[in-house]
N, C-alpha and C. Protein backbone atom coordinates (compact mmCIF):
# COMPACT_ATOMS: atom_id res chain seq x y z
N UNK A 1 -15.39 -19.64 -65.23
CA UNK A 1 -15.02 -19.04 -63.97
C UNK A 1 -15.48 -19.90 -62.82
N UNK A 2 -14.60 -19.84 -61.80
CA UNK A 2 -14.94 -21.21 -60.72
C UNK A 2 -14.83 -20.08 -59.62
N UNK A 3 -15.64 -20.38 -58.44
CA UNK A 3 -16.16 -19.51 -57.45
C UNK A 3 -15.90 -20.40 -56.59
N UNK A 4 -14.99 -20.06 -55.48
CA UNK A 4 -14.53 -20.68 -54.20
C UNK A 4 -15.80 -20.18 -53.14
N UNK A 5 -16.28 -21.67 -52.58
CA UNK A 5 -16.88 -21.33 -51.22
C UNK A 5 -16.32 -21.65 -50.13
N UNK A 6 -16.58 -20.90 -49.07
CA UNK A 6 -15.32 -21.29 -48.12
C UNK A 6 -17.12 -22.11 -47.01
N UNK A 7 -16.58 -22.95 -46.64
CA UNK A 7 -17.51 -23.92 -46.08
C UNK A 7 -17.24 -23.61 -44.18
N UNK A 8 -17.92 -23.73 -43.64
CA UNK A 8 -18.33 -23.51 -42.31
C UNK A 8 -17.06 -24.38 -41.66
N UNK A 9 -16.67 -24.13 -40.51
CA UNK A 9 -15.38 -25.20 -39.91
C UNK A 9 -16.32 -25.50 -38.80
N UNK A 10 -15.85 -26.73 -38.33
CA UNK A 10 -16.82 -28.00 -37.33
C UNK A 10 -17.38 -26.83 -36.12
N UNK A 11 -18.45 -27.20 -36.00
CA UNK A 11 -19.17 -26.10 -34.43
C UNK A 11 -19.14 -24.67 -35.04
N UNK A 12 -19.34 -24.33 -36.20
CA UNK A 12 -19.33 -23.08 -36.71
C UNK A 12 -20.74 -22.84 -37.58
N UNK A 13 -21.67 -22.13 -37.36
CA UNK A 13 -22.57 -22.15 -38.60
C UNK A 13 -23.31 -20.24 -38.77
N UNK A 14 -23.61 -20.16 -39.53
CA UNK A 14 -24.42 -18.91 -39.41
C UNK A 14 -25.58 -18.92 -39.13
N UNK A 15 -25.89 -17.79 -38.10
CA UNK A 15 -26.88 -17.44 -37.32
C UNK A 15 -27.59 -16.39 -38.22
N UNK A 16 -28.74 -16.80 -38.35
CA UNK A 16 -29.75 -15.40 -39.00
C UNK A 16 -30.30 -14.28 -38.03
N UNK A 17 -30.52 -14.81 -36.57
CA UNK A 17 -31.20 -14.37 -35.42
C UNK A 17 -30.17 -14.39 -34.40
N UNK A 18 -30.16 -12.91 -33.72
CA UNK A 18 -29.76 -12.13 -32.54
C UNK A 18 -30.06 -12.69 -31.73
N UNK A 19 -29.69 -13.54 -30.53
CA UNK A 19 -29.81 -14.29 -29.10
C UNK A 19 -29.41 -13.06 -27.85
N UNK A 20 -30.23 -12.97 -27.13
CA UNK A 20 -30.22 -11.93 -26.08
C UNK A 20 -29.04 -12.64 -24.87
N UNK A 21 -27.90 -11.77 -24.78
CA UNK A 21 -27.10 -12.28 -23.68
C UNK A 21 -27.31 -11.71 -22.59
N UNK A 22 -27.06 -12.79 -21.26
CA UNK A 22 -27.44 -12.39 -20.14
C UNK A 22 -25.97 -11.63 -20.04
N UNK A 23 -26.29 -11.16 -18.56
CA UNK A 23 -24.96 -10.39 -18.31
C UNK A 23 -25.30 -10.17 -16.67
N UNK A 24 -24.19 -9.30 -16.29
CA UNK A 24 -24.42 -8.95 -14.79
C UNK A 24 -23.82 -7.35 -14.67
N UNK A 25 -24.36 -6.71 -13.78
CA UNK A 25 -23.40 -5.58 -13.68
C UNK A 25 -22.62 -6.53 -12.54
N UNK A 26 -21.06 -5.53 -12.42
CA UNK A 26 -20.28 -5.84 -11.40
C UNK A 26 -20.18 -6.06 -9.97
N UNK A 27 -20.07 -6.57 -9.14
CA UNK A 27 -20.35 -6.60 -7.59
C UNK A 27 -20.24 -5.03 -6.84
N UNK A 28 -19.22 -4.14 -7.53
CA UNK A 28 -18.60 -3.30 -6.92
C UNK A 28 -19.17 -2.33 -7.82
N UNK A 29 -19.17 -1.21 -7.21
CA UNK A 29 -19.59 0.26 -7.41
C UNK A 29 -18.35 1.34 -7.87
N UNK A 30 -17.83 1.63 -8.95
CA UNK A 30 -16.41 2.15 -9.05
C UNK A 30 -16.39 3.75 -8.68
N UNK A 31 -17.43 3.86 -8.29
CA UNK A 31 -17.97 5.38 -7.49
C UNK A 31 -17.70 5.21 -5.87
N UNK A 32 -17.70 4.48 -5.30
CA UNK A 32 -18.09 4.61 -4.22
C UNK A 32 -16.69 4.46 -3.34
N UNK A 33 -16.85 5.32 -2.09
CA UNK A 33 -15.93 5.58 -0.99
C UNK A 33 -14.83 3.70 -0.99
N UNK A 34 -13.51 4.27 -0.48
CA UNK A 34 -12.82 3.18 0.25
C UNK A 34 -13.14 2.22 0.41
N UNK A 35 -12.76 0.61 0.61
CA UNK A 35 -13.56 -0.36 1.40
C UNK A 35 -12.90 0.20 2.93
N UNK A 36 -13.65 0.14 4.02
CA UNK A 36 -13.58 -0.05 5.51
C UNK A 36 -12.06 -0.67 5.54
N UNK A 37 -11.47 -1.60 4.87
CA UNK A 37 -10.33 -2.66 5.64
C UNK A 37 -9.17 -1.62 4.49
N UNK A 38 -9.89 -1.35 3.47
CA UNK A 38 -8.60 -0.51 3.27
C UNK A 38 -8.34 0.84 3.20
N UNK A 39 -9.07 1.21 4.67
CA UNK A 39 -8.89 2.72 4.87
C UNK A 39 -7.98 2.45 6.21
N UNK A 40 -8.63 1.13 6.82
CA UNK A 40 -7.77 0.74 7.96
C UNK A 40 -6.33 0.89 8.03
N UNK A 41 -6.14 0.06 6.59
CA UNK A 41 -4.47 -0.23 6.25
C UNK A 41 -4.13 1.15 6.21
N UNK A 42 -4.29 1.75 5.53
CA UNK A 42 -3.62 3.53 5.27
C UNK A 42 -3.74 4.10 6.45
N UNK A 43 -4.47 4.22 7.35
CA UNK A 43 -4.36 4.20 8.54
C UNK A 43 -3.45 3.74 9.50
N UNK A 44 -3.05 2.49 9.38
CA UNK A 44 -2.25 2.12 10.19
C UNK A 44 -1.04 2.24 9.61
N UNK A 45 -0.73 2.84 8.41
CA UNK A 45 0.63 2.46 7.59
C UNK A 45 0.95 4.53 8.32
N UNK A 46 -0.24 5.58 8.11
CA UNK A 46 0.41 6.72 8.85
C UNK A 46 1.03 6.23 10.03
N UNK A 47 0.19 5.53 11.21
CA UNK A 47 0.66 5.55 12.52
C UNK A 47 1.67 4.54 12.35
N UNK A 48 2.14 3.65 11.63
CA UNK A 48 3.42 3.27 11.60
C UNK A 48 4.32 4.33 11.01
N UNK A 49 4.27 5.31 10.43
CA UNK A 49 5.23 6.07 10.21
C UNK A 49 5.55 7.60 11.24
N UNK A 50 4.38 7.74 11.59
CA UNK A 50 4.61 8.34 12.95
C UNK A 50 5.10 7.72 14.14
N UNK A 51 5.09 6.31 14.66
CA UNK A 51 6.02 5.53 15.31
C UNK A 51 7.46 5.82 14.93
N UNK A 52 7.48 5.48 13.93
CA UNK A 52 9.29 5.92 13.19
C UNK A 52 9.63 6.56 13.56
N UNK A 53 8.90 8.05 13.18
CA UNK A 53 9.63 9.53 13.29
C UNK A 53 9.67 9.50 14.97
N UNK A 54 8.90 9.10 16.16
CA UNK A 54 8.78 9.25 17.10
C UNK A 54 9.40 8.63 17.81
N UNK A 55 10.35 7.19 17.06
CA UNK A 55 11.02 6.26 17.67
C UNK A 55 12.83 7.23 17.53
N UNK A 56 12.34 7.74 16.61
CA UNK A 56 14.13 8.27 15.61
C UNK A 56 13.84 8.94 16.55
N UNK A 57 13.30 10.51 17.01
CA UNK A 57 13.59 11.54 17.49
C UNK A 57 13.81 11.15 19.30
N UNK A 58 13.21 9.99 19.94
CA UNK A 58 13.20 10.00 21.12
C UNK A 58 15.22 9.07 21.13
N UNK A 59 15.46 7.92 20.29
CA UNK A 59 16.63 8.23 20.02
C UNK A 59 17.43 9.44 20.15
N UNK A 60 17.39 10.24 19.30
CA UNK A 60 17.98 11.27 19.33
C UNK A 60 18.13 12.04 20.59
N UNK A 61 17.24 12.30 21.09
CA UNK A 61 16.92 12.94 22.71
C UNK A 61 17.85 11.86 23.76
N UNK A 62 18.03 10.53 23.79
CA UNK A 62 18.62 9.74 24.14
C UNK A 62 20.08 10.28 24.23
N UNK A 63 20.52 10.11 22.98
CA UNK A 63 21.98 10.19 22.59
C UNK A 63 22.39 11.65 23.31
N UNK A 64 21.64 12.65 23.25
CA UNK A 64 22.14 13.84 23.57
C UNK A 64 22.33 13.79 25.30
N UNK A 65 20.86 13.21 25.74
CA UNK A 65 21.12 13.29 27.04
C UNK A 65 22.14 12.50 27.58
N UNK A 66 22.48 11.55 27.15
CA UNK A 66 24.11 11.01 27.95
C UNK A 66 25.71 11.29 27.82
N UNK A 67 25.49 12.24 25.99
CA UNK A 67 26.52 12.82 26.13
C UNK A 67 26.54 13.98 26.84
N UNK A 68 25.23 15.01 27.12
CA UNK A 68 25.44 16.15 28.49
C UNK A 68 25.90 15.61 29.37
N UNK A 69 25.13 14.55 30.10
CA UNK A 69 25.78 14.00 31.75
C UNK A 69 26.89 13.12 31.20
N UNK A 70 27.28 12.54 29.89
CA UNK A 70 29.11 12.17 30.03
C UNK A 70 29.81 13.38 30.43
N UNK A 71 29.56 14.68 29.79
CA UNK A 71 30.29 15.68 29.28
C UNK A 71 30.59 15.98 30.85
N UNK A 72 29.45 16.18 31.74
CA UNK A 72 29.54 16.79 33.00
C UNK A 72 30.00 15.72 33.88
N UNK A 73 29.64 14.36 33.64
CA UNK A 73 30.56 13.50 34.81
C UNK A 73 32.18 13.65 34.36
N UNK A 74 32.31 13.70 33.07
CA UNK A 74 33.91 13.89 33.26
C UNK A 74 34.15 15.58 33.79
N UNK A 75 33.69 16.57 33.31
CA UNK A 75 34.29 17.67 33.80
C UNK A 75 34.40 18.09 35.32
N UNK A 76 32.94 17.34 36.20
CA UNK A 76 33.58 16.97 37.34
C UNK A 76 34.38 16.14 37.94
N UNK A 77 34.85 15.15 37.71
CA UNK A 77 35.76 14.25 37.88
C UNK A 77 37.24 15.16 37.51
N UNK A 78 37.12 15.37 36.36
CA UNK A 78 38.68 16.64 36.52
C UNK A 78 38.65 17.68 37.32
N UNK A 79 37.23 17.90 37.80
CA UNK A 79 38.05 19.37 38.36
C UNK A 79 38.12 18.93 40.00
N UNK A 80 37.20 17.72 40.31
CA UNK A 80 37.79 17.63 41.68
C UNK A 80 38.86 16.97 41.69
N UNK A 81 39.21 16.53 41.03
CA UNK A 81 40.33 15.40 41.04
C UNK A 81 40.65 13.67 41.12
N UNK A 82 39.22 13.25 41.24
CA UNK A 82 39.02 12.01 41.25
C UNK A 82 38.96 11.11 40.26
């Protein structure tokens, strides 16, 4: 009976002894509040969307008010006759 050893491959060997690895905890805290710059952004991304709605609706107020005073410069213009 012939018994295969399988032999170590180059930079490979067995270790008898546990080597203590350094390590780090992370920079960041996965508990902790918002960063400051990106509470900003969400911040400014509401008041850009309240710009919108405030840009659309003053539009709107626009459009209406010139078709009242079209509506009334022509209906006076017909009824005086000019």
């Amino acid at each position: 009976m012939s018994t295969t050893q399988q032999q170590p491959l180059d930079g490979q060997r067995e270790t008898t002894e546990l080597r203590p690895v350094d390590f780090s905890l992370g920079d960041r805290d996965v508990r902790r509040k918002r960063p400051p710059a990106l509470s900003f952004l969400l911040r400014l991304e509401t008041l850009r969307r309240v710009a919108r709605v405030a840009t659309l609706l003053l539009a709107d107020f626009v459009g209406i008010f010139m078709a009242i005073l079209t509506a009334l410069w022509l209906k006076a213009g017909l009824v005086s006759g000019d």
